[in-house]
PDB file of N, CA and C in Angstrom:
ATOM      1  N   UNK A   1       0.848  -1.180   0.000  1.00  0.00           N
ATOM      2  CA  UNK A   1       0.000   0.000   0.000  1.00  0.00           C
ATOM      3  C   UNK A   1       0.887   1.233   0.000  1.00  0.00           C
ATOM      4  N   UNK A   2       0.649   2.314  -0.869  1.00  0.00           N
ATOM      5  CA  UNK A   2       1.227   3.552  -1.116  1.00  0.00           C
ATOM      6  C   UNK A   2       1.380   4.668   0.212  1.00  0.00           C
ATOM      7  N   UNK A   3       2.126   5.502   0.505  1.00  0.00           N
ATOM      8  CA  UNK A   3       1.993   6.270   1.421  1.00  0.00           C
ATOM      9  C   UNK A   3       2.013   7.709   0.736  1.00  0.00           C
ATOM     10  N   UNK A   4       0.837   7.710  -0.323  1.00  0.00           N
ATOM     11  CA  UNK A   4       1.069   8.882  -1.082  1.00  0.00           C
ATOM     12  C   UNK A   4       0.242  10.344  -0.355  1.00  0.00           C
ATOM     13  N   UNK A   5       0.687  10.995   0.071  1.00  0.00           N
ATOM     14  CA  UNK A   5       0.112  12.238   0.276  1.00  0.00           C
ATOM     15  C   UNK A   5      -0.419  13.286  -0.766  1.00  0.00           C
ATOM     16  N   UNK A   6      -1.626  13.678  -0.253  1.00  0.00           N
ATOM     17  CA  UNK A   6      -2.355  14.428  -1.163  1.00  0.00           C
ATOM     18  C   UNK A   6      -2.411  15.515  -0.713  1.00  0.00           C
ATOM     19  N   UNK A   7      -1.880  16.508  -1.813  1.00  0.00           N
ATOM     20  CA  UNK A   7      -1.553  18.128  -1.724  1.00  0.00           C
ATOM     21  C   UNK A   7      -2.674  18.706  -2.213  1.00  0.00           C
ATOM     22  N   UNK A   8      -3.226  20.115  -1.464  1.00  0.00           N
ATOM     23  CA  UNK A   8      -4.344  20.701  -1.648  1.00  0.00           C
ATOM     24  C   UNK A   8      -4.224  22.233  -1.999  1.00  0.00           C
ATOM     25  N   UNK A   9      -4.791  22.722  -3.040  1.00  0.00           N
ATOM     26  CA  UNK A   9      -4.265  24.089  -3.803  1.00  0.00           C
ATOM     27  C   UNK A   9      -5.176  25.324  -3.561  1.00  0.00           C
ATOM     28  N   UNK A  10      -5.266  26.362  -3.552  1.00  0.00           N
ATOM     29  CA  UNK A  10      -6.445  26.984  -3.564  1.00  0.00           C
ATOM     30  C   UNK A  10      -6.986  27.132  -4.927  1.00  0.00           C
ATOM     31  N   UNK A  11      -6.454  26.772  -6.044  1.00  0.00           N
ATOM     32  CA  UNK A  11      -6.536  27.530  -7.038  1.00  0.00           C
ATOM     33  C   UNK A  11      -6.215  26.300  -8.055  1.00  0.00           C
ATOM     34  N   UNK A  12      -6.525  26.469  -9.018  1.00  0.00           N
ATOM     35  CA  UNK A  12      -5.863  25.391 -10.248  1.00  0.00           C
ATOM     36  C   UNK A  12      -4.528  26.058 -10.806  1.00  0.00           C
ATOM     37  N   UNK A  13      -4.608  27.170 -10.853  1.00  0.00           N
ATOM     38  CA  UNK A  13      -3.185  27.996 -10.875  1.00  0.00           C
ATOM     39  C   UNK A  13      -2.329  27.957  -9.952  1.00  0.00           C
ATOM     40  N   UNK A  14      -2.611  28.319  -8.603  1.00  0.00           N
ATOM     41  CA  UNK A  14      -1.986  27.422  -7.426  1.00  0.00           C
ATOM     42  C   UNK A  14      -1.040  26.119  -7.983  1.00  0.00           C
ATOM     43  N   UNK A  15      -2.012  25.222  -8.437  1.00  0.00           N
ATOM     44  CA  UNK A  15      -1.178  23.925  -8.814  1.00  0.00           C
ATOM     45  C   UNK A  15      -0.410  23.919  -9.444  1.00  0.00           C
ATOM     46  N   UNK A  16      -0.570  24.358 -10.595  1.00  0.00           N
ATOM     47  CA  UNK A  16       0.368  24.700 -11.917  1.00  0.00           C
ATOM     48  C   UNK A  16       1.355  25.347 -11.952  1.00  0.00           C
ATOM     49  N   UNK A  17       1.814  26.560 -11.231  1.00  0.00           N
ATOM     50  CA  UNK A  17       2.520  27.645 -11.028  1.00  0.00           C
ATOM     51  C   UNK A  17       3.582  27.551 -10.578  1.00  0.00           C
ATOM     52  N   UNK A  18       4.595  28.009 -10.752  1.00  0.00           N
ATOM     53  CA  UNK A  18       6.202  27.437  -9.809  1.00  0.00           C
ATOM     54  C   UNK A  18       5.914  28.619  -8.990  1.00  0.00           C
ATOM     55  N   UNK A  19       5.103  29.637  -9.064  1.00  0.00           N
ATOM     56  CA  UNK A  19       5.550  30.309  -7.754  1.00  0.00           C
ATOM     57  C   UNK A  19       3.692  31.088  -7.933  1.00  0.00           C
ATOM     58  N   UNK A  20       3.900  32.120  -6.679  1.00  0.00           N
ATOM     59  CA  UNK A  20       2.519  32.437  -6.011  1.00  0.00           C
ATOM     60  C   UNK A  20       2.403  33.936  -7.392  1.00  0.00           C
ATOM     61  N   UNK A  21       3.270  34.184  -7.580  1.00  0.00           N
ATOM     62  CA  UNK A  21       3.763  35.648  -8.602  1.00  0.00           C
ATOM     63  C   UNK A  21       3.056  34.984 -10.097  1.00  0.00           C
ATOM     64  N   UNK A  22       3.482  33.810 -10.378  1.00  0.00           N
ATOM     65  CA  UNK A  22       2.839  33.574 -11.391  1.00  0.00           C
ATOM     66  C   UNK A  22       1.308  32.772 -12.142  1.00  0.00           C
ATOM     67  N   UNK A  23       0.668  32.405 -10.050  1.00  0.00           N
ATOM     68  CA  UNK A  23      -0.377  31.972 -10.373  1.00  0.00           C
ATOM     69  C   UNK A  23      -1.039  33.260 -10.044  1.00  0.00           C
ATOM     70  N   UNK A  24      -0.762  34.129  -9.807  1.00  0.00           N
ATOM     71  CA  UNK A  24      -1.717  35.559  -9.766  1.00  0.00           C
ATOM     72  C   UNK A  24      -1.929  36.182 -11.025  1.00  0.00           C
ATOM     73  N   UNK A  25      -0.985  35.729 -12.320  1.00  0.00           N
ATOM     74  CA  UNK A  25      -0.999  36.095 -13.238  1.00  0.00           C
ATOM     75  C   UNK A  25      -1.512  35.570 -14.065  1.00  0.00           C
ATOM     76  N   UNK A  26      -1.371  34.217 -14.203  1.00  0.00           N
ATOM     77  CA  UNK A  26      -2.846  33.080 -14.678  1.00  0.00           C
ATOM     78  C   UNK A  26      -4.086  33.760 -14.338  1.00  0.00           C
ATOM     79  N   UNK A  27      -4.475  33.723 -12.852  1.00  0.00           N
ATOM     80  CA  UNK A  27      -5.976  34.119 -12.017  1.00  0.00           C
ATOM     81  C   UNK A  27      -6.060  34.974 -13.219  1.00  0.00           C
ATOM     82  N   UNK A  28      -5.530  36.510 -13.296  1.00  0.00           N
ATOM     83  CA  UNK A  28      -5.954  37.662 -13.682  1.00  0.00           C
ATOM     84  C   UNK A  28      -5.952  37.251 -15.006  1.00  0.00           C
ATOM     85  N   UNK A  29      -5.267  36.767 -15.964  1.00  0.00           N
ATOM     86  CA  UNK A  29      -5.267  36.503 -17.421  1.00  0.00           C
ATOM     87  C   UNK A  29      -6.773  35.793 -17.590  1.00  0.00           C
ATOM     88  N   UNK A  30      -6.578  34.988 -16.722  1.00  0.00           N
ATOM     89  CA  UNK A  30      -8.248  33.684 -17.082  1.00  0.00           C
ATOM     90  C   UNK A  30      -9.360  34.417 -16.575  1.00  0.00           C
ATOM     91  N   UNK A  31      -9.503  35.318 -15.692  1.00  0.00           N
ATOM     92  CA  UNK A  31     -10.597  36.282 -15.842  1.00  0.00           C
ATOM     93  C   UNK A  31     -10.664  37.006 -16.401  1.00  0.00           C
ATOM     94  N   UNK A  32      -9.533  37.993 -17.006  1.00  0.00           N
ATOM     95  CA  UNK A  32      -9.943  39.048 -18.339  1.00  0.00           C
ATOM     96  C   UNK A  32     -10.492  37.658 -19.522  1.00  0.00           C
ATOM     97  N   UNK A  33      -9.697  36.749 -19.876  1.00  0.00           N
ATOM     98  CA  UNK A  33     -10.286  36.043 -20.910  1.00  0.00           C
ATOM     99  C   UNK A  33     -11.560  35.846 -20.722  1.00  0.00           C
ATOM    100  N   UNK A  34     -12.723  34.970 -19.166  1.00  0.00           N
ATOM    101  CA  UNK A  34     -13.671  34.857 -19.318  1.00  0.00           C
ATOM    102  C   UNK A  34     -14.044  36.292 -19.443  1.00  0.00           C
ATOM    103  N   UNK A  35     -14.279  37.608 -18.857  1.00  0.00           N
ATOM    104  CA  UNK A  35     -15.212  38.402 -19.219  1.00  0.00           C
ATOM    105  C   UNK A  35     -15.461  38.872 -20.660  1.00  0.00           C
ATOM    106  N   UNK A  36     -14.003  39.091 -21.305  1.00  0.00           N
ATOM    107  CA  UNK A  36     -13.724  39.209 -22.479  1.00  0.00           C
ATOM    108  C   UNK A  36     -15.150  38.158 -23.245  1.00  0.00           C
ATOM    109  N   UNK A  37     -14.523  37.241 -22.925  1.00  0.00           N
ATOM    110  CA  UNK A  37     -15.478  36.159 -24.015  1.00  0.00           C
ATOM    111  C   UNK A  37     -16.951  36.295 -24.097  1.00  0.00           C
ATOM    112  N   UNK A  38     -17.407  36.605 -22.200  1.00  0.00           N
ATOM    113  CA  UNK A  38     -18.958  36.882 -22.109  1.00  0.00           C
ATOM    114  C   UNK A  38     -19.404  38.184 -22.796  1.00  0.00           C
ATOM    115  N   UNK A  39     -18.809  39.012 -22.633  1.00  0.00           N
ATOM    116  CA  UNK A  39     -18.963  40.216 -23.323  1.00  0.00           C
ATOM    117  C   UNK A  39     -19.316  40.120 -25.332  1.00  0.00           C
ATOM    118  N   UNK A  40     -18.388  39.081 -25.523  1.00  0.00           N
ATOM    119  CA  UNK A  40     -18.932  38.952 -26.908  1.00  0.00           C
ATOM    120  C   UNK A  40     -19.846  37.989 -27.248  1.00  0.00           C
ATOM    121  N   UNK A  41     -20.246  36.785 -26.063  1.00  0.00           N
ATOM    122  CA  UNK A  41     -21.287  36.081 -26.686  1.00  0.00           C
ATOM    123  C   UNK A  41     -22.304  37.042 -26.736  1.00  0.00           C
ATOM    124  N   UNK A  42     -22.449  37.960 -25.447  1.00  0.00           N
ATOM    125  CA  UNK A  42     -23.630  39.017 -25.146  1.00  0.00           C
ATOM    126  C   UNK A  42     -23.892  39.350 -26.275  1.00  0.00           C
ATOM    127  N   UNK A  43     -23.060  39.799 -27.216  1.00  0.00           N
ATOM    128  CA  UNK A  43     -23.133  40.838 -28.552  1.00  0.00           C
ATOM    129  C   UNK A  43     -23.715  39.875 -29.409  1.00  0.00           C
ATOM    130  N   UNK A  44     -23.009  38.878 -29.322  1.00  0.00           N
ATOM    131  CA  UNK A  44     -23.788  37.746 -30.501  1.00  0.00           C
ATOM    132  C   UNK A  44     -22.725  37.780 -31.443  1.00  0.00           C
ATOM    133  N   UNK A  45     -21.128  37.884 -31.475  1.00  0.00           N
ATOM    134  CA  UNK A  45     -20.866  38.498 -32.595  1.00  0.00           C
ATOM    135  C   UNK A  45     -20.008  36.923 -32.720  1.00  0.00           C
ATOM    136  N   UNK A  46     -19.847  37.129 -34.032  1.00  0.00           N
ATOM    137  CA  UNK A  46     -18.943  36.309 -34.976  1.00  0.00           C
ATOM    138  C   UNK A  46     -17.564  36.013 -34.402  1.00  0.00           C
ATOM    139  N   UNK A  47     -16.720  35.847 -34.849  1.00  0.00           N
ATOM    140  CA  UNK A  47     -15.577  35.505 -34.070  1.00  0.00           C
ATOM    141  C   UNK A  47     -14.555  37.054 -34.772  1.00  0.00           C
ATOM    142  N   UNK A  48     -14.914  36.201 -36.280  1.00  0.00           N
ATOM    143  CA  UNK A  48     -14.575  37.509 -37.306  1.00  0.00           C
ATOM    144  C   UNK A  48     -14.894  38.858 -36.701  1.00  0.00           C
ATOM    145  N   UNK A  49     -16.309  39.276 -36.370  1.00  0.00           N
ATOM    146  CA  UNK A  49     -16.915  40.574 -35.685  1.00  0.00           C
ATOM    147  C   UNK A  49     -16.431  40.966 -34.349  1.00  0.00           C
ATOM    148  N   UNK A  50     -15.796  40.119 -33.483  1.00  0.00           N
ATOM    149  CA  UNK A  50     -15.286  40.264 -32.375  1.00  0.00           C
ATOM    150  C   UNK A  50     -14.228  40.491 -32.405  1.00  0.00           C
ATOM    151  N   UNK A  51     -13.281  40.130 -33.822  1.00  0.00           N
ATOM    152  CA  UNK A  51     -12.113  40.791 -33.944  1.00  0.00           C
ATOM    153  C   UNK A  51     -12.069  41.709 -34.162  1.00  0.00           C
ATOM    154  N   UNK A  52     -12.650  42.486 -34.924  1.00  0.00           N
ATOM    155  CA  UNK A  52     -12.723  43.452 -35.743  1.00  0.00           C
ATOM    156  C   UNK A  52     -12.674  44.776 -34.450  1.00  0.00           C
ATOM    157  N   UNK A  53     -13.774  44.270 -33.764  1.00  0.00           N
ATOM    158  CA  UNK A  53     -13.916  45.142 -32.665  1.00  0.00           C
ATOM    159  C   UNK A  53     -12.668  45.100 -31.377  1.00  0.00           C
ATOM    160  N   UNK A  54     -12.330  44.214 -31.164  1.00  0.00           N
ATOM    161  CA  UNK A  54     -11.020  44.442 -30.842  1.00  0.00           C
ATOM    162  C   UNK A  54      -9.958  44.523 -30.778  1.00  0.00           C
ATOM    163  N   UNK A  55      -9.598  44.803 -32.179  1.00  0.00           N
ATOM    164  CA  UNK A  55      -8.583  44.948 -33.275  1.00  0.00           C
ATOM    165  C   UNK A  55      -7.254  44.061 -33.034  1.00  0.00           C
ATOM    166  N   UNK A  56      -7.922  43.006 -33.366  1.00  0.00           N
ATOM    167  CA  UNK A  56      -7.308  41.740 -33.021  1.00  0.00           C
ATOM    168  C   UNK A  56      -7.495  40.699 -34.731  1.00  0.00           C
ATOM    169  N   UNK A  57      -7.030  40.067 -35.224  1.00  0.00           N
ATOM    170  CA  UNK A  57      -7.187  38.986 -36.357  1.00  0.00           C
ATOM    171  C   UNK A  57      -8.000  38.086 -35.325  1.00  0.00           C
ATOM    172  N   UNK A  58      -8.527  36.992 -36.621  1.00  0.00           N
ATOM    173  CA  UNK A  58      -9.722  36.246 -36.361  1.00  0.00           C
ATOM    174  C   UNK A  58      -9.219  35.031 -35.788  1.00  0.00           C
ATOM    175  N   UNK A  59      -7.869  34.594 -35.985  1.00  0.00           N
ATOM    176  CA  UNK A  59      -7.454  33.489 -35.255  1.00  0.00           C
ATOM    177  C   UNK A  59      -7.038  33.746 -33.707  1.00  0.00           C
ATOM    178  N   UNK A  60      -6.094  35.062 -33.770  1.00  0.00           N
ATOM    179  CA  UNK A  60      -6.484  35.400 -32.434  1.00  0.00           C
ATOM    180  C   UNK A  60      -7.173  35.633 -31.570  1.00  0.00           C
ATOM    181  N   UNK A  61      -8.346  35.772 -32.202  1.00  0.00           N
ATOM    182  CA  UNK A  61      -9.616  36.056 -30.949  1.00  0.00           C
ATOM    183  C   UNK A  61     -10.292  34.328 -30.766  1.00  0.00           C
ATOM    184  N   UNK A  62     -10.051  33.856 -31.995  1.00  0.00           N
ATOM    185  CA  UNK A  62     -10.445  31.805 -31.464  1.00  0.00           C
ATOM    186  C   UNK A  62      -9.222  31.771 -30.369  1.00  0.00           C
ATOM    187  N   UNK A  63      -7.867  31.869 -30.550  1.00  0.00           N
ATOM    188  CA  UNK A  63      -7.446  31.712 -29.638  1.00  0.00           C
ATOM    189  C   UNK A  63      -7.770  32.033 -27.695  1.00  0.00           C
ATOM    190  N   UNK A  64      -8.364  33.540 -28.290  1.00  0.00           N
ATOM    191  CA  UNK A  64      -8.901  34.040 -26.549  1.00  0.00           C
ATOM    192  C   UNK A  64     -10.172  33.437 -26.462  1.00  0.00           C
ATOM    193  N   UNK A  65     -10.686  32.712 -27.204  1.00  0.00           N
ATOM    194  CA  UNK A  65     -12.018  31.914 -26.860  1.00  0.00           C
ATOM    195  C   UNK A  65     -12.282  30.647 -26.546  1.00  0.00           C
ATOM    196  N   UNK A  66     -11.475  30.029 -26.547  1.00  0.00           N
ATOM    197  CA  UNK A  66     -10.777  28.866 -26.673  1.00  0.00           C
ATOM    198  C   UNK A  66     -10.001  28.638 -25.349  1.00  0.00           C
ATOM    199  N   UNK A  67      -9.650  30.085 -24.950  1.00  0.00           N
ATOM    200  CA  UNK A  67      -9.210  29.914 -23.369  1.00  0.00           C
ATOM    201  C   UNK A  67      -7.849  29.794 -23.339  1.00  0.00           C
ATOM    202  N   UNK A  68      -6.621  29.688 -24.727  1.00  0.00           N
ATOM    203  CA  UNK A  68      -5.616  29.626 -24.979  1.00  0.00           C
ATOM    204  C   UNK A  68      -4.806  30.436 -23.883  1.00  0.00           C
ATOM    205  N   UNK A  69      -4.335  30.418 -22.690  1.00  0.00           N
ATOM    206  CA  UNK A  69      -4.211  31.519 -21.643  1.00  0.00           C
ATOM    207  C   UNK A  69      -2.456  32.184 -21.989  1.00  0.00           C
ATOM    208  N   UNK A  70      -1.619  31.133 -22.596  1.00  0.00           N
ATOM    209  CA  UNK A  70      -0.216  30.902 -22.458  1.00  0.00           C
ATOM    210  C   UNK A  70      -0.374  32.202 -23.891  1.00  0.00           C
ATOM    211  N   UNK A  71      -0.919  32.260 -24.916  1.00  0.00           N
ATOM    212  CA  UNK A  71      -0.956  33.126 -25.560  1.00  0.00           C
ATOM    213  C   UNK A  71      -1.374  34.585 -25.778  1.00  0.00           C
ATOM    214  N   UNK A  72      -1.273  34.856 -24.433  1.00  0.00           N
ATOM    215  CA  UNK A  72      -1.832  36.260 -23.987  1.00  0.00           C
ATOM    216  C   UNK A  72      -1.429  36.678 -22.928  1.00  0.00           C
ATOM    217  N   UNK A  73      -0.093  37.835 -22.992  1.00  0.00           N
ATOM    218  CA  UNK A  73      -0.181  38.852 -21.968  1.00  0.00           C
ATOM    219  C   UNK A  73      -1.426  39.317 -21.397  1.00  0.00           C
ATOM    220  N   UNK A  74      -0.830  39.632 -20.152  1.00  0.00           N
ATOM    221  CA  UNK A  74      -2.047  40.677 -19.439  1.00  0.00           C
ATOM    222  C   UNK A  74      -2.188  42.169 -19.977  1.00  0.00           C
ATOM    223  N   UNK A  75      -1.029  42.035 -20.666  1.00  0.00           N
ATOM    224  CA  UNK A  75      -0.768  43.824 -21.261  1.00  0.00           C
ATOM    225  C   UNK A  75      -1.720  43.518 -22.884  1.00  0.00           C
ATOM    226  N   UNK A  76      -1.627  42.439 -23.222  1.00  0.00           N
ATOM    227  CA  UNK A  76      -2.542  42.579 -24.494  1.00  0.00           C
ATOM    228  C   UNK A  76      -4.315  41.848 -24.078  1.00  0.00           C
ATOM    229  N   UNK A  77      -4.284  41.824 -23.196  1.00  0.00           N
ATOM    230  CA  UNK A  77      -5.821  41.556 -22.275  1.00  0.00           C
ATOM    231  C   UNK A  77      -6.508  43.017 -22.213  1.00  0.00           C
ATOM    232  N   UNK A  78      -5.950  43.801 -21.784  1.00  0.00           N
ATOM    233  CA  UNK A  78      -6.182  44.687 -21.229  1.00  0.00           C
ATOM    234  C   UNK A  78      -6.501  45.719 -22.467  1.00  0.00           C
ATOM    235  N   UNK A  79      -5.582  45.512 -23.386  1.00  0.00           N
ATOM    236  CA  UNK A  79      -6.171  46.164 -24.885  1.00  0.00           C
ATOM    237  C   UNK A  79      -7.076  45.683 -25.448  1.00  0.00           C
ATOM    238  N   UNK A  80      -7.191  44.301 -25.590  1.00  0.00           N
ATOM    239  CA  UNK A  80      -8.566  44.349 -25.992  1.00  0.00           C
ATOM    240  C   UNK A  80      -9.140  44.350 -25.085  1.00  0.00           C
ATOM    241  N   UNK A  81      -9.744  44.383 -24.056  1.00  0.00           N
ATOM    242  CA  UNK A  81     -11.009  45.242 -22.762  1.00  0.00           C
ATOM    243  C   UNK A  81     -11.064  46.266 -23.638  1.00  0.00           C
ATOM    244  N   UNK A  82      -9.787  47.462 -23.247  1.00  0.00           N
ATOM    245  CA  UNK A  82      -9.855  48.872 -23.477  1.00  0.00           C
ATOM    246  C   UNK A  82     -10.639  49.318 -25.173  1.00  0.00           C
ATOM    247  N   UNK A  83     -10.153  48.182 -26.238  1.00  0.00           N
ATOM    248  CA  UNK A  83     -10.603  48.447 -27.214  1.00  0.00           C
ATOM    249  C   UNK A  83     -12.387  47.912 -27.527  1.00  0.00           C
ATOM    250  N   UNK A  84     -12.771  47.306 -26.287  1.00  0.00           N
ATOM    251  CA  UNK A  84     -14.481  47.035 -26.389  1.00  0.00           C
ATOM    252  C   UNK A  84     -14.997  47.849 -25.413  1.00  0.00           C
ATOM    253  N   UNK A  85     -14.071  49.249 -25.022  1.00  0.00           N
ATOM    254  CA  UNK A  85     -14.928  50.061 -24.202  1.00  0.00           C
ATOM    255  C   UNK A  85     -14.795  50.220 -23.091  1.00  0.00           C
ATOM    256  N   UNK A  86     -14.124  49.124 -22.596  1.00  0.00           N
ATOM    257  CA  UNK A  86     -14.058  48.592 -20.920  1.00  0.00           C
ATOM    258  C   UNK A  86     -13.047  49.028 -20.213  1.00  0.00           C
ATOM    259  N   UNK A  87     -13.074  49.363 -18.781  1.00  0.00           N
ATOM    260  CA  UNK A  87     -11.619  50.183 -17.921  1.00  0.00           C
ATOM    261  C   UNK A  87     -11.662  48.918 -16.501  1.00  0.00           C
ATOM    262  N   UNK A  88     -10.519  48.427 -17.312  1.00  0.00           N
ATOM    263  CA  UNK A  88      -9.929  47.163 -15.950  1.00  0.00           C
ATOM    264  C   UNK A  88      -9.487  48.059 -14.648  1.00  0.00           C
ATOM    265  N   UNK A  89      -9.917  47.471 -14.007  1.00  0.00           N
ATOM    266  CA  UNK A  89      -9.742  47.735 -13.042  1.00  0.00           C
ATOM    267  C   UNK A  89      -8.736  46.803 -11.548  1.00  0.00           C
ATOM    268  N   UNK A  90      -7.682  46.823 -11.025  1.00  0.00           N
ATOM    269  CA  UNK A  90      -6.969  45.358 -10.357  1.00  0.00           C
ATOM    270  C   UNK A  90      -7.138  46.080  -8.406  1.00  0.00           C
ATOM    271  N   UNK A  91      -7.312  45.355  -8.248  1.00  0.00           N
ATOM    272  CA  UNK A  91      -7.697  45.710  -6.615  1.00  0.00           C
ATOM    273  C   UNK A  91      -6.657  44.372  -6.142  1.00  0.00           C
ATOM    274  N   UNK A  92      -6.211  45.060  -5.020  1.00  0.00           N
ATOM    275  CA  UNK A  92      -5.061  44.534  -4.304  1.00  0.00           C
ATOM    276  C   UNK A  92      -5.396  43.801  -2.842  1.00  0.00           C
ATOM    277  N   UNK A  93      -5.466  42.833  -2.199  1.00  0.00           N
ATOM    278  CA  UNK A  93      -5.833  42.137  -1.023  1.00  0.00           C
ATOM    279  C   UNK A  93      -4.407  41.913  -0.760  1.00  0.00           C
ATOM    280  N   UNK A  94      -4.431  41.224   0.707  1.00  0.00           N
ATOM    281  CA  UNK A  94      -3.483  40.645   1.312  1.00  0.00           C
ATOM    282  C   UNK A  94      -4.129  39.074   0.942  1.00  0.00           C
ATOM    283  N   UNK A  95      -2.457  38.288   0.380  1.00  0.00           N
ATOM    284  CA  UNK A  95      -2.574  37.196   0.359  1.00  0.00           C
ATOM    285  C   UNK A  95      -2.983  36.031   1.617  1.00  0.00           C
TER     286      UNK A  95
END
């Protein structure tokens, strides 16, 4: 019988992350991506039309829909928000 111990994360980024610096940066990337994304099913738009609007090509925006996270700065997250209108906003807690 195994004496395997089971490690517990807060986060799925937690797990993944070699350090706490870079699962904060996942967190924040994978929530601009989901709002990002809800924001354009809302619209109804095309993938094509969702680029357009956030002046992004059409494979890149399958990519942010798709959830592709490793292919997106937070600095190019934040442009497309800014380019559908939107002002991010990052609020700071104690870990």
């Amino acid at each position: 019988m195994s004496n395997t111990e089971i490690e517990s994360f807060g986060s799925v980024w937690d797990a993944i992350a070699d350090t706490p610096a870079e699962a904060a940066n996942l967190k924040l990337r994978s929530e601009l991506m989901e709002q990002i994304g809800t924001i354009i099913a809302e619209q109804g738009w095309t993938q094509r039309e969702a680029a357009t609007h956030c002046g992004v090509t059409q494979p890149r925006m399958n990519d942010l829909l798709r959830g592709r996270i490793s292919r997106f700065s937070l600095d190019a997250l934040v442009n497309i928000a800014s380019a559908l209108g939107l002002c991010v906003q990052v609020r700071l807690a104690a870990a």
